[in-house]
N, C-alpha and C. Protein backbone atom coordinates (compact mmCIF):
# COMPACT_ATOMS: atom_id res chain seq x y z
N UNK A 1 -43.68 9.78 -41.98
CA UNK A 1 -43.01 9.33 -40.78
C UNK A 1 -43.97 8.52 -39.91
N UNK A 2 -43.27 7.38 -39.47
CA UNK A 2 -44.17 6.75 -38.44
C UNK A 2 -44.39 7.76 -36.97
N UNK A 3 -45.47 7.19 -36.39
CA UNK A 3 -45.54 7.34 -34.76
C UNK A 3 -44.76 7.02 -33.99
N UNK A 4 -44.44 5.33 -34.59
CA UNK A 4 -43.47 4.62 -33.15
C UNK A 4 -42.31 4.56 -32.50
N UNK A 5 -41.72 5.67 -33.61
CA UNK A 5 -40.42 6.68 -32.12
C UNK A 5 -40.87 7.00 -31.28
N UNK A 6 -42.03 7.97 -31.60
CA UNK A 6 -42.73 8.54 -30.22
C UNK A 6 -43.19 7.25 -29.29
N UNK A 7 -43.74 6.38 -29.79
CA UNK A 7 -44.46 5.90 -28.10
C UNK A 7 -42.91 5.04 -28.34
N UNK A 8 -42.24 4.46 -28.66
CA UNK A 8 -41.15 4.07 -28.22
C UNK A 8 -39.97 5.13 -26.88
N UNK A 9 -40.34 5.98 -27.48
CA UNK A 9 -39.66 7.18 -26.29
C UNK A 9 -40.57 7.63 -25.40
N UNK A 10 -42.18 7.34 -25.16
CA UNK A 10 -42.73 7.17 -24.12
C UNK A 10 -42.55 5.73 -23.52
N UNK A 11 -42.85 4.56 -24.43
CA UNK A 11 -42.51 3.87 -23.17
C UNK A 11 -41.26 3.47 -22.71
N UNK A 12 -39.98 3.87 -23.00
CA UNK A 12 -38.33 4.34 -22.36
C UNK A 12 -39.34 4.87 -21.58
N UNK A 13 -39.81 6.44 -21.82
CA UNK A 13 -39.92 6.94 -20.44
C UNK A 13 -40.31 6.26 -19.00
N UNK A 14 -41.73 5.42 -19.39
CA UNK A 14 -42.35 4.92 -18.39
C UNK A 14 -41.83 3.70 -17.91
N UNK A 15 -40.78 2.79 -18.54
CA UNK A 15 -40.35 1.82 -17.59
C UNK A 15 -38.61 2.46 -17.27
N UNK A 16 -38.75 3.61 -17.14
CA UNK A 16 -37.34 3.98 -16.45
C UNK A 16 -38.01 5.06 -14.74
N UNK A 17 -39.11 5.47 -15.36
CA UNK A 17 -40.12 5.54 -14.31
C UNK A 17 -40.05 4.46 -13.34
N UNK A 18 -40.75 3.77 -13.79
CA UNK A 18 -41.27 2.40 -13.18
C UNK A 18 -39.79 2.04 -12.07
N UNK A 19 -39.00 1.81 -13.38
CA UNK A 19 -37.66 0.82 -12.71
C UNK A 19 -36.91 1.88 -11.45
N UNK A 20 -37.47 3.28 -11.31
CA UNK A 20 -36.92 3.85 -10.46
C UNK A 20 -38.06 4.22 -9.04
N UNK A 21 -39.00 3.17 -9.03
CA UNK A 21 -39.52 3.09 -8.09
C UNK A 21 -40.58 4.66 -8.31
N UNK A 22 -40.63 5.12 -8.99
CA UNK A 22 -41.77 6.79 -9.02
C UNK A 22 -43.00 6.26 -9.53
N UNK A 23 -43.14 7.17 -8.75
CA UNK A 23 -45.29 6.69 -8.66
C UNK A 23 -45.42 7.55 -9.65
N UNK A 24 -45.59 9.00 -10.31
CA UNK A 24 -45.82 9.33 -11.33
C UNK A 24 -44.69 10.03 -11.70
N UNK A 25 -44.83 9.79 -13.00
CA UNK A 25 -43.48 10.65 -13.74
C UNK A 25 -44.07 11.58 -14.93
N UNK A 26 -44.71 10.88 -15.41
CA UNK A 26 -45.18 11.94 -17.16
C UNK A 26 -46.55 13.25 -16.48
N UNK A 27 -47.31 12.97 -15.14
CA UNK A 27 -48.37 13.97 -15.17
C UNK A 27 -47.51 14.93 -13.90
N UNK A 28 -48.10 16.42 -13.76
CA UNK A 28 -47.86 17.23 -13.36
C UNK A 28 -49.26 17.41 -12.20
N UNK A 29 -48.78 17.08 -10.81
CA UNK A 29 -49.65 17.30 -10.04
C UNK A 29 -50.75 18.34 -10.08
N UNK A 30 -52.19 18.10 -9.75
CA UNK A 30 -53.15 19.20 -9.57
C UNK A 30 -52.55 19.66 -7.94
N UNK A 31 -52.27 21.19 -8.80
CA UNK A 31 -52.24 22.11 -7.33
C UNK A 31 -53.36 22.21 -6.32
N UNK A 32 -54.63 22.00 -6.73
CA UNK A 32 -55.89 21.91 -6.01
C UNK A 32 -55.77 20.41 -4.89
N UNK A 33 -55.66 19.55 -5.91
CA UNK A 33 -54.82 18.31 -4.97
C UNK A 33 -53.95 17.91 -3.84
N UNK A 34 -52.44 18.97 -4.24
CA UNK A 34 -51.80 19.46 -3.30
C UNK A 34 -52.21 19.92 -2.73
N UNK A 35 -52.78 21.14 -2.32
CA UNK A 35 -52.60 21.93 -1.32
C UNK A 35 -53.73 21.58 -0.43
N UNK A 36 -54.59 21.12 -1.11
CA UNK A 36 -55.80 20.21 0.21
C UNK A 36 -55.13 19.18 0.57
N UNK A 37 -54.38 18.31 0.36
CA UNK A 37 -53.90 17.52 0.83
C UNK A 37 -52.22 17.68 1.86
N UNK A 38 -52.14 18.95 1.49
CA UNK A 38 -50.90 19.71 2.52
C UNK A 38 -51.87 20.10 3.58
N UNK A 39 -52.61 20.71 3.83
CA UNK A 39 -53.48 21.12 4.93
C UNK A 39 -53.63 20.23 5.71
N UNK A 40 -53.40 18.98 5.36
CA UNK A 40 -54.69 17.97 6.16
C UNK A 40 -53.19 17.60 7.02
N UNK A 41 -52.46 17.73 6.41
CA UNK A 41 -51.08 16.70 7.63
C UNK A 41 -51.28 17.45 8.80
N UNK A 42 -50.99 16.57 9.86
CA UNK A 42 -50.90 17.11 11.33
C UNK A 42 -49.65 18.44 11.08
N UNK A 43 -48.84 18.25 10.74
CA UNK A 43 -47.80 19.09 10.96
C UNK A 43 -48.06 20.11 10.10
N UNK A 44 -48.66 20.87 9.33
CA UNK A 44 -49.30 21.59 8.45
C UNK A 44 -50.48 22.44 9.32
N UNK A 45 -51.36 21.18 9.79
CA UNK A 45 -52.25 21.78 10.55
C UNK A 45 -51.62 22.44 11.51
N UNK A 46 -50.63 22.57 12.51
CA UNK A 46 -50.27 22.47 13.87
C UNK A 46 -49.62 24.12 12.87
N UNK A 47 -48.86 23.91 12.10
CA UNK A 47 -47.84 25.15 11.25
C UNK A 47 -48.08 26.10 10.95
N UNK A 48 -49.47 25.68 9.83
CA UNK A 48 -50.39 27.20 9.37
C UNK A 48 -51.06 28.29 9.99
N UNK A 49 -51.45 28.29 11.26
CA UNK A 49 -51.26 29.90 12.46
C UNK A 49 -50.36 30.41 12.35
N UNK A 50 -49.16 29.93 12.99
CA UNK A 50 -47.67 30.49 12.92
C UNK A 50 -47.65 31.31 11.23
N UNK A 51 -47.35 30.27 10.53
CA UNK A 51 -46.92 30.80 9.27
C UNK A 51 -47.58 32.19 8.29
N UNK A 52 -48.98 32.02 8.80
CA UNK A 52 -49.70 33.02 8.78
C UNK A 52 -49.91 34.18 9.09
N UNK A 53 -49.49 34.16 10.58
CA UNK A 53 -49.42 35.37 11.67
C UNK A 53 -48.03 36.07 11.11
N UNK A 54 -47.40 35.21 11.01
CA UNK A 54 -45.71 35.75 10.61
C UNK A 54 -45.81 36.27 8.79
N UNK A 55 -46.83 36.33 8.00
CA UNK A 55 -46.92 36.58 6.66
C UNK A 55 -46.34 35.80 5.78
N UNK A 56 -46.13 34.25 5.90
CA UNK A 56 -45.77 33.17 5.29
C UNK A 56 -46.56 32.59 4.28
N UNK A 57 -47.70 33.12 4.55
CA UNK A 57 -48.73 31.96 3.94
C UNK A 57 -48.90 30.48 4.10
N UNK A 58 -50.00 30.50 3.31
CA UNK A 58 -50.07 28.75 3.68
C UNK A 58 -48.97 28.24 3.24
N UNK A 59 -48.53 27.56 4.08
CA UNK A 59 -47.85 26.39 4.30
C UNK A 59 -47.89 24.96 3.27
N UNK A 60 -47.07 24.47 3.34
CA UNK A 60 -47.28 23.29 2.26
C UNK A 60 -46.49 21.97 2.64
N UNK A 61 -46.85 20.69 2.43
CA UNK A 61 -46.05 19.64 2.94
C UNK A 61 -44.75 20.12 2.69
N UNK A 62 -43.35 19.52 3.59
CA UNK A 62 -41.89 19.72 3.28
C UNK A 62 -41.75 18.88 1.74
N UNK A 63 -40.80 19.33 0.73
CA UNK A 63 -40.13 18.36 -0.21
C UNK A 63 -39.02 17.37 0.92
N UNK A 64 -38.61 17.93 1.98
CA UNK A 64 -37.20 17.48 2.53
C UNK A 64 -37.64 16.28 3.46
N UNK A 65 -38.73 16.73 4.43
CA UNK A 65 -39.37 15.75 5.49
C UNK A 65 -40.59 15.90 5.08
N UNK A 66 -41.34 14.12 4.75
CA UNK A 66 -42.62 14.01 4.18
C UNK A 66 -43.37 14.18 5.91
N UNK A 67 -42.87 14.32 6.89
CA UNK A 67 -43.46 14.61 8.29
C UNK A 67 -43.50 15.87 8.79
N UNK A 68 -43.10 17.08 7.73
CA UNK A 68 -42.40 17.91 7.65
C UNK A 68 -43.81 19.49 7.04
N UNK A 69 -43.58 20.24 7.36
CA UNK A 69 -44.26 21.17 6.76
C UNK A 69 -43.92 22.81 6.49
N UNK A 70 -43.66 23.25 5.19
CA UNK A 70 -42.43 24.39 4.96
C UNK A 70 -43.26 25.74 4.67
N UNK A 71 -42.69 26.99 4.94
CA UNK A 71 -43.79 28.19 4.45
C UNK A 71 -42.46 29.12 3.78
N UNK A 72 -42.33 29.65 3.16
CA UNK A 72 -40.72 30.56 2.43
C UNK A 72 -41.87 32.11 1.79
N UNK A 73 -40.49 33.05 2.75
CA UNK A 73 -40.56 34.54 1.83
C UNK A 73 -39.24 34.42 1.94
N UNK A 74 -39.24 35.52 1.07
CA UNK A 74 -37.26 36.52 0.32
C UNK A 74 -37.11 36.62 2.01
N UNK A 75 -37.81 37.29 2.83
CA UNK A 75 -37.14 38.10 3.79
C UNK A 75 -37.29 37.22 4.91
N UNK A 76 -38.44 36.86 4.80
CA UNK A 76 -38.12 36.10 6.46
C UNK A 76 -37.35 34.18 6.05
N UNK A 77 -36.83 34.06 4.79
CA UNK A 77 -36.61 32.61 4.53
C UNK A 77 -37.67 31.54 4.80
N UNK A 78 -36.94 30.33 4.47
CA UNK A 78 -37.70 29.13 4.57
C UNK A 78 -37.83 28.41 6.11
N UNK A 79 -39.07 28.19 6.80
CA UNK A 79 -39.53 27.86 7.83
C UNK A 79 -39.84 26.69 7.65
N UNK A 80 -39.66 25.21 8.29
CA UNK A 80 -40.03 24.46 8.37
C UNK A 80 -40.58 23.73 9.76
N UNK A 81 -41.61 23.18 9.49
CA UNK A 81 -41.99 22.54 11.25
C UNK A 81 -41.86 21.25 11.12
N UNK A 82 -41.62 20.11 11.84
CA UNK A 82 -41.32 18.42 11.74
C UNK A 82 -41.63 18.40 12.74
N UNK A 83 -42.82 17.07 12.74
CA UNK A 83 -43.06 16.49 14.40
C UNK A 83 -42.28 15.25 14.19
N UNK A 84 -42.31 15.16 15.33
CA UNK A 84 -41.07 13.90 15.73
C UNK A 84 -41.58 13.11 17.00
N UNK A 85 -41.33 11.69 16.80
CA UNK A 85 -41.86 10.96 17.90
C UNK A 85 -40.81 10.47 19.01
N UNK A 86 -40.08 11.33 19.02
CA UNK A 86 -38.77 11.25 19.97
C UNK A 86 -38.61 12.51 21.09
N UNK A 87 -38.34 12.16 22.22
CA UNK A 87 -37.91 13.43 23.01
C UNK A 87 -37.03 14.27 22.32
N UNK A 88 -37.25 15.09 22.24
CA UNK A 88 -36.52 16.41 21.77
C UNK A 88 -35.15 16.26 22.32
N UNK A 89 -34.77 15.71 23.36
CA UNK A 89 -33.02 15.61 24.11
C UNK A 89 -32.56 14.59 22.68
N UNK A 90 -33.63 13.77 22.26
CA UNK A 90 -32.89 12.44 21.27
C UNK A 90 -32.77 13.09 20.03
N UNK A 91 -33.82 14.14 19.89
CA UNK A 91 -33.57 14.39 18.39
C UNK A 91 -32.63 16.00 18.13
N UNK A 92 -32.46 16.65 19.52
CA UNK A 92 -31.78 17.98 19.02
C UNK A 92 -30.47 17.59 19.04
N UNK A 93 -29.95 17.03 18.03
CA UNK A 93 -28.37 16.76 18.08
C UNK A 93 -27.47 17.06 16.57
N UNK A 94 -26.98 17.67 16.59
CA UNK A 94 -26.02 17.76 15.03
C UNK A 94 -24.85 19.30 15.69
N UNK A 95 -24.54 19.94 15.14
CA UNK A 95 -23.47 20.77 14.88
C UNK A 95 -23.84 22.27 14.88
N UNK A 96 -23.29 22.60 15.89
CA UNK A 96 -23.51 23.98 16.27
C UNK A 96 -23.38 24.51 17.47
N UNK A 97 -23.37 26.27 18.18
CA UNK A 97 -23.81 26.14 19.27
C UNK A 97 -25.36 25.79 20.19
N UNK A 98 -24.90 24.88 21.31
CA UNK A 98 -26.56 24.57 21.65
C UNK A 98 -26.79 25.15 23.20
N UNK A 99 -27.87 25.76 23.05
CA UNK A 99 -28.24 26.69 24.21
C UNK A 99 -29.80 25.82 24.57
N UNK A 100 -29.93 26.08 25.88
CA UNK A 100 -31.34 25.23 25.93
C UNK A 100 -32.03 26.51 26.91
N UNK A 101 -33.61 26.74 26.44
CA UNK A 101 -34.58 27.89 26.63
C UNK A 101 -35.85 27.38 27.23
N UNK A 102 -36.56 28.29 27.45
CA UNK A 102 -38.47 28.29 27.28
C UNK A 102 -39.14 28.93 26.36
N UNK A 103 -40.19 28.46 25.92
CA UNK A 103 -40.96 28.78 25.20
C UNK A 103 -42.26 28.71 25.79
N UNK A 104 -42.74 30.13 26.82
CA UNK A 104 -43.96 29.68 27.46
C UNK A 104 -43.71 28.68 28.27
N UNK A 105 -44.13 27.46 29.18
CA UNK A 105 -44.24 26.49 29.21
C UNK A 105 -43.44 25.30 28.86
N UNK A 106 -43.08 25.44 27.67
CA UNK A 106 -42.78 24.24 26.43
C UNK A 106 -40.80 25.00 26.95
N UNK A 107 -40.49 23.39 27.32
CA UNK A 107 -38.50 23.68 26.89
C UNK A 107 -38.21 23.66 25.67
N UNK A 108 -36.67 24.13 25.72
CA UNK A 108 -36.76 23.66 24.14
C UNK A 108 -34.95 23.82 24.27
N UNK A 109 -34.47 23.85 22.70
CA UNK A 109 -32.95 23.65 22.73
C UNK A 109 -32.81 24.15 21.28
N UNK A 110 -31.69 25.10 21.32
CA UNK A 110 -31.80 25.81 20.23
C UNK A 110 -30.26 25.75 19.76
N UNK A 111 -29.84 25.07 18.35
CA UNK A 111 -28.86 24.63 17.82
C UNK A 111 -28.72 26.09 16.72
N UNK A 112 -27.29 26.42 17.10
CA UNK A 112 -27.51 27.69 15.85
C UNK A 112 -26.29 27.02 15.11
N UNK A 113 -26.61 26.65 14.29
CA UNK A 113 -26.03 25.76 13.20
C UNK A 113 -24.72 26.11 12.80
N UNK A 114 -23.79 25.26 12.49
CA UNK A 114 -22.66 25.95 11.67
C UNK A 114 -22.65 26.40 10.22
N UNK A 115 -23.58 26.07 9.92
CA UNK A 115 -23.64 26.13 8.46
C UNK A 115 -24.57 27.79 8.36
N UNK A 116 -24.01 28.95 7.75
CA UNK A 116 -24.46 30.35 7.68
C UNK A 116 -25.35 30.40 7.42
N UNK A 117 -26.57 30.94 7.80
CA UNK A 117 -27.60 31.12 7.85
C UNK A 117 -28.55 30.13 8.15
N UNK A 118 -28.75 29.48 9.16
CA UNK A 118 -29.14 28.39 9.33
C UNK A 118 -29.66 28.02 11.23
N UNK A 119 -30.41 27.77 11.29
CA UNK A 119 -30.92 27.49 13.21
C UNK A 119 -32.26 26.60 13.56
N UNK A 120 -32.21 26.02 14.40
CA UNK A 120 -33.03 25.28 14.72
C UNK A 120 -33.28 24.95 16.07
N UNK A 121 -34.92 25.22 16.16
CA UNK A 121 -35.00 25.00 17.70
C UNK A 121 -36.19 23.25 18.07
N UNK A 122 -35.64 22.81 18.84
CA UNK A 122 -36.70 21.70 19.22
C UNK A 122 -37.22 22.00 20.44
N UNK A 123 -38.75 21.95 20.29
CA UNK A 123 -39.45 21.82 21.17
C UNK A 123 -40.14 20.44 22.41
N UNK A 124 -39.97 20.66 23.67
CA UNK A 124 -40.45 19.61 24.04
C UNK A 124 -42.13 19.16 23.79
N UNK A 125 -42.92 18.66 23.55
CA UNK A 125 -43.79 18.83 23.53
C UNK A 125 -44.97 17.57 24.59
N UNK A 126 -43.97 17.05 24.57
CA UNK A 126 -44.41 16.04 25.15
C UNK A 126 -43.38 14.25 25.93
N UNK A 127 -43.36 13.87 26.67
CA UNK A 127 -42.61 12.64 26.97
C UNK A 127 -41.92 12.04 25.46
N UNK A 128 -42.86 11.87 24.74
CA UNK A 128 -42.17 11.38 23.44
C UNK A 128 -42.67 11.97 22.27
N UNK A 129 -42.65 13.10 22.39
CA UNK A 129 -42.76 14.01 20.97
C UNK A 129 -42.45 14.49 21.14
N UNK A 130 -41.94 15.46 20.37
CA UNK A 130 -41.17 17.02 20.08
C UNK A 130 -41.82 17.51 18.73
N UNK A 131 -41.43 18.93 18.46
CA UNK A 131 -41.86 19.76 17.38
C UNK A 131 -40.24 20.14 17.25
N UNK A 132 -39.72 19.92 15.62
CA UNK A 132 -38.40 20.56 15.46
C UNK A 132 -38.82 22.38 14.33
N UNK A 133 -38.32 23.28 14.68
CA UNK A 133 -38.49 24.07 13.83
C UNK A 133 -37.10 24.31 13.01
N UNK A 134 -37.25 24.76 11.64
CA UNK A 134 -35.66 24.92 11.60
C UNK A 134 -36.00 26.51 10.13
N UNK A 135 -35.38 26.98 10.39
CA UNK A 135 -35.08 28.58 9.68
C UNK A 135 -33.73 28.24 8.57
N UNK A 136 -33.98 28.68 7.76
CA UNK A 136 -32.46 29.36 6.59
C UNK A 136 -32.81 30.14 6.06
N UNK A 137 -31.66 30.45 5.55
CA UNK A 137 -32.28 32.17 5.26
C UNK A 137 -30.75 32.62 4.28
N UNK A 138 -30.45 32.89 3.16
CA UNK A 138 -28.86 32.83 2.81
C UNK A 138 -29.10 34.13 2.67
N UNK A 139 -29.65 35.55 2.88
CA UNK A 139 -29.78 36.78 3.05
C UNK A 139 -29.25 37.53 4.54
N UNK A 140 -28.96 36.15 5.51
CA UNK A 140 -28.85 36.64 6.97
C UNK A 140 -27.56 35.97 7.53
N UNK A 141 -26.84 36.77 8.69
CA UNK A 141 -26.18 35.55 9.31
C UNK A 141 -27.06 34.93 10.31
N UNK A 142 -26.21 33.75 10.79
CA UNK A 142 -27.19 33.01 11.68
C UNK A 142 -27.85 33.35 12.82
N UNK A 143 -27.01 34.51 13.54
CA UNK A 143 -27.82 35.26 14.71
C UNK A 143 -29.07 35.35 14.62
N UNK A 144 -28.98 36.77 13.56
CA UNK A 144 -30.51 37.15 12.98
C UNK A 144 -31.37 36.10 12.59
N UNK A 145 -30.75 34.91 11.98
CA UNK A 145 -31.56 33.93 11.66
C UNK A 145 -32.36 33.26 12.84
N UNK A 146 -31.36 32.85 14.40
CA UNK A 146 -31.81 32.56 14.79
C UNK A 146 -32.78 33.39 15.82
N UNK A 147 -32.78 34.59 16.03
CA UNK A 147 -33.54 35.32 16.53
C UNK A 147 -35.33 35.55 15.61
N UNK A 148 -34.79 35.10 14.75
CA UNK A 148 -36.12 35.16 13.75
C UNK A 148 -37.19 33.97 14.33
N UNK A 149 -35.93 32.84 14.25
CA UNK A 149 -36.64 31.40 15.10
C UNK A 149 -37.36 31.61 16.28
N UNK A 150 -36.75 32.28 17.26
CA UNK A 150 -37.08 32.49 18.50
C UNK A 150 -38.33 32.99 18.58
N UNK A 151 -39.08 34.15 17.31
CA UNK A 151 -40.11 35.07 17.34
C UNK A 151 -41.22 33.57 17.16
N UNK A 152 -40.78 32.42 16.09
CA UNK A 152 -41.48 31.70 15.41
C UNK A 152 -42.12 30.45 16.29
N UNK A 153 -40.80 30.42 17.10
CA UNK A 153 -41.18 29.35 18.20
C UNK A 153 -41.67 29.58 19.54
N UNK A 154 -42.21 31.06 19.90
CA UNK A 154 -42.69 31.73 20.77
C UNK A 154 -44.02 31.39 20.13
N UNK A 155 -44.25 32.12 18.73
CA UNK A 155 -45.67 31.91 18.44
C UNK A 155 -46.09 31.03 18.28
N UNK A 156 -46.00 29.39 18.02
CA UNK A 156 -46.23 28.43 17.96
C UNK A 156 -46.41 27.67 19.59
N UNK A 157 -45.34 28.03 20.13
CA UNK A 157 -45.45 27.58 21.53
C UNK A 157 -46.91 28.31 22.52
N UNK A 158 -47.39 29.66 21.80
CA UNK A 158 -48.58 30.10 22.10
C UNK A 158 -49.86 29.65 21.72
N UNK A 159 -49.86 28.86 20.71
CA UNK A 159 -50.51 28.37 19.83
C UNK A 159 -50.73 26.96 20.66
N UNK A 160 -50.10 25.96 21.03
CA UNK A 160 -50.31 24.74 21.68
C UNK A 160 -50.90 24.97 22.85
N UNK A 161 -51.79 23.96 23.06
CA UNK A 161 -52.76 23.81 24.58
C UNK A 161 -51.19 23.56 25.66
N UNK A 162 -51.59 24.02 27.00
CA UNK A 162 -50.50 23.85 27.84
C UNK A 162 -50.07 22.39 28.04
N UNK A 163 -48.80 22.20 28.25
CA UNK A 163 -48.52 21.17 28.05
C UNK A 163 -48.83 20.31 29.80
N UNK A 164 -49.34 18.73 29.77
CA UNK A 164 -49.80 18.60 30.81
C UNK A 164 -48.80 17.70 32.02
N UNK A 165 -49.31 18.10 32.93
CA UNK A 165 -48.54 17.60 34.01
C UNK A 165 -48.25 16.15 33.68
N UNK A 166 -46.96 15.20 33.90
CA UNK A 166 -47.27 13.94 34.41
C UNK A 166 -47.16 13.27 35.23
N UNK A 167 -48.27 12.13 35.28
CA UNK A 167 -49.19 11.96 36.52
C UNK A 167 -48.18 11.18 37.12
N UNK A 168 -48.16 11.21 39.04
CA UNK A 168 -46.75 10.67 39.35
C UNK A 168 -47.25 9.75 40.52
């Protein structure tokens, strides 16, 4: 038998790769790679206290938001943090009930989603940033879910330097 089925069905593979715009397709990321390179994002950095304190572990870039940074157990679900370069009034908007809180210092607005098991709180953090957190959890209803948030975005909101006056 020849070889050249095989690299004929590697290179199908690699220009259907190619033609779909993917940077790699045939190698399997070094986890050592990843996860130093999840650390280093701002939103990772800003995440991994929280996620820690709460028994999450490290944290890892989001698959969902590449601005995004996710930590998942069975019990407490998947946590995600997203910074955002928008006031939090522009970006807390979608479907649910919305209640608006404190966190320490920091406002915030807390969407308890329609979708079951599911909540999200945005933080103000600044004139034009915000921190979005968002919880699921398909073990919980959304209450509990979002009361889980509340513990998450307390500790994080403890975690940030106070937020500063502006100058008038």
């Amino acid at each position: 038998m020849s070889r050249h089925p095989a690299r004929r069905a590697l290179m199908a593979a690699a220009l259907v790769c190619a033609g779909l715009g993917l940077v790699s397709c045939a190698s399997t990321p070094d986890p050592d790679a990843q996860s130093a390179g999840s650390a280093d994002t701002p939103a990772c950095r800003m995440f991994k206290p929280v996620s820690v304190d709460l028994g999450l572990g490290e944290p890892s870039v989001s698959q969902m938001a590449g601005d995004g940074c996710t930590a998942h157990t069975h019990e407490f679900g998947t946590l995600t943090l997203t910074l955002r370069d928008r006031p939090y009034e522009a970006v807390a908007t979608g479907d649910g009930k919305r209640s608006t809180m404190k966190f320490g210092e920091y406002d915030a607005v807390m969407l308890m989603g329609s979708l079951n098991g599911v909540c999200k709180i945005f933080l103000d953090t600044g004139e034009k940033d915000s921190v979005e957190l968002r919880l699921g959890r398909t073990t919980a209803m959304t209450p509990q879910v979002c009361t889980s948030l509340k513990k998450a975005a307390g500790k994080l909101a403890a975690s940030l330097p106070a937020p500063t006056a502006a100058a008038g």
